[in-house]
C-alpha atoms as a PDB file:
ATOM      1  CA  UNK A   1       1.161  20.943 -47.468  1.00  0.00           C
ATOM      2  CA  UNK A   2       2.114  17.049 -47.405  1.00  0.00           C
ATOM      3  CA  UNK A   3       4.376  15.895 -49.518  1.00  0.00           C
ATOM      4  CA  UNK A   4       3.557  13.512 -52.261  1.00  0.00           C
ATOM      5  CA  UNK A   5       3.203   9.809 -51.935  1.00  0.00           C
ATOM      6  CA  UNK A   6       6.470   8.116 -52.687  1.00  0.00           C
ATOM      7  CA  UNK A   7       6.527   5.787 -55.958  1.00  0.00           C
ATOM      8  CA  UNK A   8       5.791   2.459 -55.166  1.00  0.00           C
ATOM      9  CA  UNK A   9       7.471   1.616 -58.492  1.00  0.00           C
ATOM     10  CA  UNK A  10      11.061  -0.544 -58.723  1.00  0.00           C
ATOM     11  CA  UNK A  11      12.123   2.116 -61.211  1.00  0.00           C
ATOM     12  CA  UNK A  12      11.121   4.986 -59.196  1.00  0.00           C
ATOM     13  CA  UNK A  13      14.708   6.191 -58.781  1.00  0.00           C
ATOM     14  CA  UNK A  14      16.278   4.783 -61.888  1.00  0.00           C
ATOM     15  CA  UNK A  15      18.123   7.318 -64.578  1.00  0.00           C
ATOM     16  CA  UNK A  16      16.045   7.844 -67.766  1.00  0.00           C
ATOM     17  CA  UNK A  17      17.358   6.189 -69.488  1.00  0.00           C
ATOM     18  CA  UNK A  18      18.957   3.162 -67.632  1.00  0.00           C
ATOM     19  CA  UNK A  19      20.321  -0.096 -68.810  1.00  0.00           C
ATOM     20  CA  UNK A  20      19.850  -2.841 -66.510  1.00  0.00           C
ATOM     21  CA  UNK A  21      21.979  -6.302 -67.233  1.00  0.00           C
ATOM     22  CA  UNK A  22      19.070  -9.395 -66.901  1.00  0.00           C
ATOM     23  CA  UNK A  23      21.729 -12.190 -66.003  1.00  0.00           C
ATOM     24  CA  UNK A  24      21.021 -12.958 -62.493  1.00  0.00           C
ATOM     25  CA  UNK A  25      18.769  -9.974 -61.355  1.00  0.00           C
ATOM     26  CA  UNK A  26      15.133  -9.559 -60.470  1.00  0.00           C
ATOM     27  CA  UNK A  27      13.928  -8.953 -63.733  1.00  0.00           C
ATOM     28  CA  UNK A  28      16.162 -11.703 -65.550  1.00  0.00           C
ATOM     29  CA  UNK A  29      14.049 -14.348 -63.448  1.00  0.00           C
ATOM     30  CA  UNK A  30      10.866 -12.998 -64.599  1.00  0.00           C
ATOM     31  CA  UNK A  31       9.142 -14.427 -67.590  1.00  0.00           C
ATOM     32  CA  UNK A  32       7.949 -13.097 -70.853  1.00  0.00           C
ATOM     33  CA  UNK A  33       4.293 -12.850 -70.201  1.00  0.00           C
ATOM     34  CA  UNK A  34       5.466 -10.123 -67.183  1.00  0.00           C
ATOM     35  CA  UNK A  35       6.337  -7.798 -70.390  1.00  0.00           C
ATOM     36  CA  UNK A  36       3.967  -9.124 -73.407  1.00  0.00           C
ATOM     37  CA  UNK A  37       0.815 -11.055 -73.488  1.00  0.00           C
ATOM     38  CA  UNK A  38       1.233 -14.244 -74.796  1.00  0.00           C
ATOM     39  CA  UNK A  39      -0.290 -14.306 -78.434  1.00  0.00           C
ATOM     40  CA  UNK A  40      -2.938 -15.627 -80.186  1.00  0.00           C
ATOM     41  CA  UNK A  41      -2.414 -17.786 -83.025  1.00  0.00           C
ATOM     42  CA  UNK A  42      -3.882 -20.346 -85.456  1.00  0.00           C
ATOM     43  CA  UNK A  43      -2.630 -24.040 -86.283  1.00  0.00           C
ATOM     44  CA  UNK A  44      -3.430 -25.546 -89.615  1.00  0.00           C
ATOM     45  CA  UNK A  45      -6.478 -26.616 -88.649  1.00  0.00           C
ATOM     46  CA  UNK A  46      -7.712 -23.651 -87.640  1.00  0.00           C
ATOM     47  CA  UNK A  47      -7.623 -23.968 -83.394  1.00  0.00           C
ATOM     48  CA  UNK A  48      -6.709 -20.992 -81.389  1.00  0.00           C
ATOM     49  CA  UNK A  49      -3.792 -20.917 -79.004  1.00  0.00           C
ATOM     50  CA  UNK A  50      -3.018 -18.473 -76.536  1.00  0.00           C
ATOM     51  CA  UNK A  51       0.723 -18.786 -75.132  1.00  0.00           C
ATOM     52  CA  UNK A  52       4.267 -18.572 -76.248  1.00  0.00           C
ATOM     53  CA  UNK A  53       6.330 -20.779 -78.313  1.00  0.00           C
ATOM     54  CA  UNK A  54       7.994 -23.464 -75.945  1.00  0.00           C
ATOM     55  CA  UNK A  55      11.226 -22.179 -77.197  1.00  0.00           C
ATOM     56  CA  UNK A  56      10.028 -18.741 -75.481  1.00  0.00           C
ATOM     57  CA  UNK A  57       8.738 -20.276 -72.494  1.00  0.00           C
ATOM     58  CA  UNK A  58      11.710 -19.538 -70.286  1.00  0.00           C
ATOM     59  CA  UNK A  59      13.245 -16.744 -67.791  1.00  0.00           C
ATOM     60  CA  UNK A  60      14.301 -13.578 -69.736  1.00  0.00           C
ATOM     61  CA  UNK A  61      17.538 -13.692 -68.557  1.00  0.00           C
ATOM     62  CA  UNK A  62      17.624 -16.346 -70.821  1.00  0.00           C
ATOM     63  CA  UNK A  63      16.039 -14.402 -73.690  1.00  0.00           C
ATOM     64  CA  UNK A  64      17.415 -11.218 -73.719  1.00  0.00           C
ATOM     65  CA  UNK A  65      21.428  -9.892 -72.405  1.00  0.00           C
ATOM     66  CA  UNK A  66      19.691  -6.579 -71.052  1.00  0.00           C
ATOM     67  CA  UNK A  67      16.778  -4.216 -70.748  1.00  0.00           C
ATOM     68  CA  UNK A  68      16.494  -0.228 -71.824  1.00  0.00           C
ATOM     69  CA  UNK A  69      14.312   1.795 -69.299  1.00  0.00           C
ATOM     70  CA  UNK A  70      12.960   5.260 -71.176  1.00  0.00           C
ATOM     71  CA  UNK A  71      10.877   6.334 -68.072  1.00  0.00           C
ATOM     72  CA  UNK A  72       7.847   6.082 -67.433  1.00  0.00           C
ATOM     73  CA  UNK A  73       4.794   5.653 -69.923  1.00  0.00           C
ATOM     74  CA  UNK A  74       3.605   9.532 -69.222  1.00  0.00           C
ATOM     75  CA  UNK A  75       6.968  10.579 -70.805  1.00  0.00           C
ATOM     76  CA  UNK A  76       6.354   8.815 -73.734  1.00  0.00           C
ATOM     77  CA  UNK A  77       6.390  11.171 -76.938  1.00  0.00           C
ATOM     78  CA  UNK A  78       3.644  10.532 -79.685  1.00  0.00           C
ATOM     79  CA  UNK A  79       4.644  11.192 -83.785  1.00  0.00           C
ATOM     80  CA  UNK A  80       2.501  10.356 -86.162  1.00  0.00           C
ATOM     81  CA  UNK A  81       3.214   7.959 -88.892  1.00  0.00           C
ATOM     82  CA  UNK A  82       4.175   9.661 -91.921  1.00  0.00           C
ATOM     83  CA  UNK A  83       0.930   8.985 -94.415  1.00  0.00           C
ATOM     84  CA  UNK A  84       2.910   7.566 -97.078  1.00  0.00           C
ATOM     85  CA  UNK A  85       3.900   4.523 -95.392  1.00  0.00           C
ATOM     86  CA  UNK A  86       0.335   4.160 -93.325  1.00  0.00           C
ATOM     87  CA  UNK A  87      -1.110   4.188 -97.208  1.00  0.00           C
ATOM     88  CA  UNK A  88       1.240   2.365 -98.648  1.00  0.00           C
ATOM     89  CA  UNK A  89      -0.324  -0.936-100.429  1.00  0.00           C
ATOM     90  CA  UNK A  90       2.858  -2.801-101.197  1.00  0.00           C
ATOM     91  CA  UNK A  91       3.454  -2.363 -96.823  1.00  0.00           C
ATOM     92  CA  UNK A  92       0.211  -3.104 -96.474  1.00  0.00           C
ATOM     93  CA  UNK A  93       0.602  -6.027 -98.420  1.00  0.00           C
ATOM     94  CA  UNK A  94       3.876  -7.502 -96.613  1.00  0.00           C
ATOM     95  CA  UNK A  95       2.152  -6.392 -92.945  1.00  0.00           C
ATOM     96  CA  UNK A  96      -0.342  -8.786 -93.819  1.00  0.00           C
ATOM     97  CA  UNK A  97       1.698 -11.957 -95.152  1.00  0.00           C
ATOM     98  CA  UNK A  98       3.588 -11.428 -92.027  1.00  0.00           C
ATOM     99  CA  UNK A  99       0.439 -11.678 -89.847  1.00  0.00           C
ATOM    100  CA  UNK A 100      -0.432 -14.596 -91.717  1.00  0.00           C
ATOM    101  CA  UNK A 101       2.416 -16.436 -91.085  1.00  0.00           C
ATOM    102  CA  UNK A 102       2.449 -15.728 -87.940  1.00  0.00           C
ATOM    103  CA  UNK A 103      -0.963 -17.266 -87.345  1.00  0.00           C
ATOM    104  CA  UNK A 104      -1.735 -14.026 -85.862  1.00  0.00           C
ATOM    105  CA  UNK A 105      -5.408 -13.057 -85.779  1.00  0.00           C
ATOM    106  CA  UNK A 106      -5.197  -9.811 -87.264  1.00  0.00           C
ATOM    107  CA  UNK A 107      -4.782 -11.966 -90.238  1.00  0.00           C
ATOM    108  CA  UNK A 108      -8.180 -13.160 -90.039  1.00  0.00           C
ATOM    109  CA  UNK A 109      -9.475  -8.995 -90.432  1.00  0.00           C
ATOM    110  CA  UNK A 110     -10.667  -8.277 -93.774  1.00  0.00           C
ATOM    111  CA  UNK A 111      -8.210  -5.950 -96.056  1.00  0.00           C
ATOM    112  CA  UNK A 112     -10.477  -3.105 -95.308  1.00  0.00           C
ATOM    113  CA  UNK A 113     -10.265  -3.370 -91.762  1.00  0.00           C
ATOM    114  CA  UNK A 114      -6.904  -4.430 -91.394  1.00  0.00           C
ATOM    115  CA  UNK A 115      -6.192  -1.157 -93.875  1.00  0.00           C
ATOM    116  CA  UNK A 116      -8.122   0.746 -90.835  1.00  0.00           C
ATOM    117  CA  UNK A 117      -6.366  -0.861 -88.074  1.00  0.00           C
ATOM    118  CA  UNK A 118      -3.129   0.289 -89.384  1.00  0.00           C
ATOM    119  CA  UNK A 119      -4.391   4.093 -89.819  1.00  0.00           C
ATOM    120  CA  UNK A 120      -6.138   4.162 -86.695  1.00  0.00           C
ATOM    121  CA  UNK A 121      -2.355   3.531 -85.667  1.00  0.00           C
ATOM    122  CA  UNK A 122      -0.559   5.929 -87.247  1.00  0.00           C
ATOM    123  CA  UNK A 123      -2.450   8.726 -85.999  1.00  0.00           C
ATOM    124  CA  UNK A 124      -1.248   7.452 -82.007  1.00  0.00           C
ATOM    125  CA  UNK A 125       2.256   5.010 -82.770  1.00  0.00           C
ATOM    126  CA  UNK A 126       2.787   4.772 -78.982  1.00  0.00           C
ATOM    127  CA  UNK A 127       2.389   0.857 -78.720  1.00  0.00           C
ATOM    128  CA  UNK A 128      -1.112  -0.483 -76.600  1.00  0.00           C
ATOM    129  CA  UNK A 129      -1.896  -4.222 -76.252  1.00  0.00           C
ATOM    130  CA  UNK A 130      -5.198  -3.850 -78.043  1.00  0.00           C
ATOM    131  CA  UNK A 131      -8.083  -5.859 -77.181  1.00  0.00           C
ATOM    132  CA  UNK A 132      -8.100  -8.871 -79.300  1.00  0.00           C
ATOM    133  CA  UNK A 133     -11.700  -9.840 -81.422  1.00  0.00           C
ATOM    134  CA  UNK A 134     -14.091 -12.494 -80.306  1.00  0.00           C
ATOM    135  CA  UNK A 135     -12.468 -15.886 -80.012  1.00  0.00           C
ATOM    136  CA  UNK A 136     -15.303 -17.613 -81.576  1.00  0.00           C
ATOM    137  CA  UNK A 137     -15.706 -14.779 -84.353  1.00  0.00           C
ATOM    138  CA  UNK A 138     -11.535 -15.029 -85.540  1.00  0.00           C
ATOM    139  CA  UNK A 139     -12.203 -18.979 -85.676  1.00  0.00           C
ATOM    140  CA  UNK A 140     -14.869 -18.763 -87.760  1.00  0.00           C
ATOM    141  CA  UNK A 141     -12.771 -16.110 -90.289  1.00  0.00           C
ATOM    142  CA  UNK A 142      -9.485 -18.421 -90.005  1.00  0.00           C
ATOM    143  CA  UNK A 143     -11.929 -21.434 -91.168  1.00  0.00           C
ATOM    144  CA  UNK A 144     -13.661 -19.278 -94.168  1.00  0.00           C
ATOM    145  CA  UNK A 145     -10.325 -17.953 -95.331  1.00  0.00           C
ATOM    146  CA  UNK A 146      -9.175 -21.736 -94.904  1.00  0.00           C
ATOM    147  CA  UNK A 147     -12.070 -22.834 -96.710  1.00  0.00           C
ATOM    148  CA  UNK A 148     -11.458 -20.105 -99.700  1.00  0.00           C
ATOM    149  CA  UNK A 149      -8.037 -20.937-100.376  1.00  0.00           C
ATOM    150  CA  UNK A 150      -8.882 -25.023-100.874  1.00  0.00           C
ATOM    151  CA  UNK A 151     -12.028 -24.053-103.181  1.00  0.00           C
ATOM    152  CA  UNK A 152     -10.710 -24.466-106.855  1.00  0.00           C
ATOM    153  CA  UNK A 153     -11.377 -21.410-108.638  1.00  0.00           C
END
């Protein structure tokens, strides 16, 4: 019987859980969109941009004093968001002034389906990038929501 193949991972033989300094090592030189995608987000006038903040365009040793390594993603352990907070409006409510200030395009989801985003959610809390909407389709909702808020009622 062979043996399995070794990890070709650089954590393959680090201690769950490990803390690893960033200031002057091989991740600290790395840059934030090795560990996040960069995010999507609205100006004023409605055009999408796709990258970080200058202020976050920079090494993560300058971002961050350390990183915590809890193993690999199979290890990861899945609970449920307790209903009460996944149905809470007045969460709901804040979740979604945050997005908008953020310019994120989750704002531009109706209530509804922002209300279903968040439940779909609770039921699996471990965190996936997801896929983000049509481009052309969250323009068009950041310029009708735009468009909605200037209309005197």
């Amino acid at each position: 019987m062979r043996s399995p193949m070794p990890s070709t991972s650089p954590f393959a033989t680090w201690p769950v859980p490990s803390l690893a300094l960033a200031k002057g090592t091989w991740l600290g030189v790395l840059d934030l969109p090795h560990f996040f995608p960069p995010p999507i987000m609205f100006d004023k006038d409605c055009t999408l941009h796709n990258d970080f903040p200058k202020e976050l365009q920079k090494p993560m040793e300058d971002l961050v004093d350390a990183f915590l390594y809890l193993g690999p993603q199979d290890l990861q352990l899945k609970e449920p968001m307790p209903a009460d907070i996944a149905l809470d409006v007045d969460y709901m409510r804040e979740s979604e002034r945050r997005l908008l200030l953020q310019g994120s395009p989750a704002a531009s989801l109706t209530s509804n389906d922002f209300a279903q985003r968040t439940i779909r959610g609770a039921e699996n809390p471990i965190f996936t990038v997801p896929k983000p909407p049509d481009p052309k389709v969250m323009v068009q909702r950041c310029l009708d929501r735009k468009s909605r808020s200037s209309t005197p009622q």
